[in-house]
Protein backbone atom coordinates (compact mmCIF):
# COMPACT_ATOMS: atom_id res chain seq x y z
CA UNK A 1 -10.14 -14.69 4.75
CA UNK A 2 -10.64 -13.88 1.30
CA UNK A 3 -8.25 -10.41 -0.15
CA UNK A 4 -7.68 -9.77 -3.55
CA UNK A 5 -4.74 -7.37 -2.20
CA UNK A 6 -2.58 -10.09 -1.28
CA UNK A 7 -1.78 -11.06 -5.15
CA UNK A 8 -1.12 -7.61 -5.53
CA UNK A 9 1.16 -7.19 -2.29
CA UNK A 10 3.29 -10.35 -3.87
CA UNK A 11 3.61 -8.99 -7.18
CA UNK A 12 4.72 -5.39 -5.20
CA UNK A 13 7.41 -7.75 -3.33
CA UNK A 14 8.29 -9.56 -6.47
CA UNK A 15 9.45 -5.88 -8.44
CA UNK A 16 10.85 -4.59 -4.93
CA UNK A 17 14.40 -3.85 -4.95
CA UNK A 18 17.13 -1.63 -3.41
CA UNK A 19 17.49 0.67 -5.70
CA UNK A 20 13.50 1.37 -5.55
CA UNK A 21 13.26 1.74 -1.68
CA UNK A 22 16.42 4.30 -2.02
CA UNK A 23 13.71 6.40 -4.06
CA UNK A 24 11.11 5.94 -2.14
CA UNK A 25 12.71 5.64 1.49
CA UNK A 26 9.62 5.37 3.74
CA UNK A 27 7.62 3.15 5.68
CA UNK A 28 4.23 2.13 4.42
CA UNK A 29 1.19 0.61 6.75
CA UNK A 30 -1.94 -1.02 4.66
CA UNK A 31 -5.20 -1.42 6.99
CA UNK A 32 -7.31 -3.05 4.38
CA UNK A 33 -10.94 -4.51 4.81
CA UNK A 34 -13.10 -6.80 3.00
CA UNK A 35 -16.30 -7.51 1.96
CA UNK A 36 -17.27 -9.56 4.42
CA UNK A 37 -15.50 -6.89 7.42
CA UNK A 38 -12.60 -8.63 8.38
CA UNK A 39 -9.08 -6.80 8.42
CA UNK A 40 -5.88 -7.25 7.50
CA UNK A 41 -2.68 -5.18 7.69
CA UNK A 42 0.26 -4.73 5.75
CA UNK A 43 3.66 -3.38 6.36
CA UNK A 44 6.10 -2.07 3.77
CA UNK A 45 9.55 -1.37 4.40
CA UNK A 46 11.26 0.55 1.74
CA UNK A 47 13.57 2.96 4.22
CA UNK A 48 15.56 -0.63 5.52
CA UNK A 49 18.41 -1.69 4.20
CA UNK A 50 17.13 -5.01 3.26
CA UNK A 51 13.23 -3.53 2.28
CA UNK A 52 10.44 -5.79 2.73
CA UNK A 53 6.84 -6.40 2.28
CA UNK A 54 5.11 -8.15 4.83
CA UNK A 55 1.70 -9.10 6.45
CA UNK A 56 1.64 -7.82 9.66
CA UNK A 57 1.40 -4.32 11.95
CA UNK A 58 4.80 -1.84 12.69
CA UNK A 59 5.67 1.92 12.55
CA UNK A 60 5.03 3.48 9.26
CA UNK A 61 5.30 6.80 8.30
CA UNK A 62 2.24 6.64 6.15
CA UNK A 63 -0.85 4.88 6.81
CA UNK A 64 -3.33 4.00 3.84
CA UNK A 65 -6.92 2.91 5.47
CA UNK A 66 -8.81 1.64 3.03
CA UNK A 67 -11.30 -2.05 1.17
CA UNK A 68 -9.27 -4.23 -0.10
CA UNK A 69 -11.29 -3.83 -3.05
CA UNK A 70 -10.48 -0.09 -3.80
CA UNK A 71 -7.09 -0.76 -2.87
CA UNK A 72 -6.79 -3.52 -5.90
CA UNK A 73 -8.39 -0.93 -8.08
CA UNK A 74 -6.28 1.91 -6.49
CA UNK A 75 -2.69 -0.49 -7.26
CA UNK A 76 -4.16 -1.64 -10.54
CA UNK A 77 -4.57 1.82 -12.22
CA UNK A 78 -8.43 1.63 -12.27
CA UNK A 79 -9.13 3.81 -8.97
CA UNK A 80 -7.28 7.20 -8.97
CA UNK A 81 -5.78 7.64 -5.75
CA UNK A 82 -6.61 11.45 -5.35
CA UNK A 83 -10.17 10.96 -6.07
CA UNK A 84 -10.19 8.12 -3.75
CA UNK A 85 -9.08 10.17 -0.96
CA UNK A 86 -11.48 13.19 -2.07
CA UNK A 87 -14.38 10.62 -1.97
CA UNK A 88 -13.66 9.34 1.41
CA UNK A 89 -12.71 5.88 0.10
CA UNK A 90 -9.19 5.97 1.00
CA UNK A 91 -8.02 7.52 4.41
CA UNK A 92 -4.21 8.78 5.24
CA UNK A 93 -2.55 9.14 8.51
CA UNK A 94 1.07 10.22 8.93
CA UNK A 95 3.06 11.99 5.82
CA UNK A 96 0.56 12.21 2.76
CA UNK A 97 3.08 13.66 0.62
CA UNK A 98 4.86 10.03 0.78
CA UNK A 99 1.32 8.16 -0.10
CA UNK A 100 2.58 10.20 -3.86
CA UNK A 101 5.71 7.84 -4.10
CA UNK A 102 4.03 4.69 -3.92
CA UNK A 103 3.10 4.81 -7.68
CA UNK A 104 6.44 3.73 -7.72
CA UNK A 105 6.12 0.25 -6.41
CA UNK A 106 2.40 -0.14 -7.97
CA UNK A 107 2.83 1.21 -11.90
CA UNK A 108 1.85 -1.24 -14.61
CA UNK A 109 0.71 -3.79 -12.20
């Protein structure tokens, strides 16, 4: 299975730190498809006391739905996420007013 994402998901665990989950306090799933259709899911923990990013399923309080490819662009400043979601590239379930705070984890990546 081939994912661009997953550099970006290690660079988002490399800058993720306590002080950044206090900000953003929320629980993050990532259902991400690629080119060739297969699926993989994501799961960031930034409400934890020990916050994590991890491959894998869970209880989020915002799920981004998304291709991997649009996500890349989306974390990499070259997709705007509100057009994204206007466009019907990116789908939200759960608390969109958190999807806002993940800028946090993804600026200058």
């Amino acid at each position: 299975m081939s994912f661009g994402s997953d550099a970006v998901f290690a660079e988002m665990q490399a800058r993720l730190t306590p002080a950044l989950a206090k900000k953003v306090k929320a629980v993050f799933a990532f259902q991400l498809t690629n080119a060739a259709g297969q699926t993989k899911h994501w799961l960031a923990d930034l409400k934890s006391a020990a916050p994590s990013i991890k491959e894998g399923k869970g209880k989020a309080d915002c799920t981004l739905i998304l291709k991997d490819e649009d996500y890349v662009k989306m974390a990499t400043g070259k997709l705007d996420a509100m057009k994204a979601f206007m466009s019907g590239k990116l789908k939200i379930k759960g608390n969109m007013m958190l999807a806002q705070k993940l800028s946090l984890l993804t600026s200058k990546l």
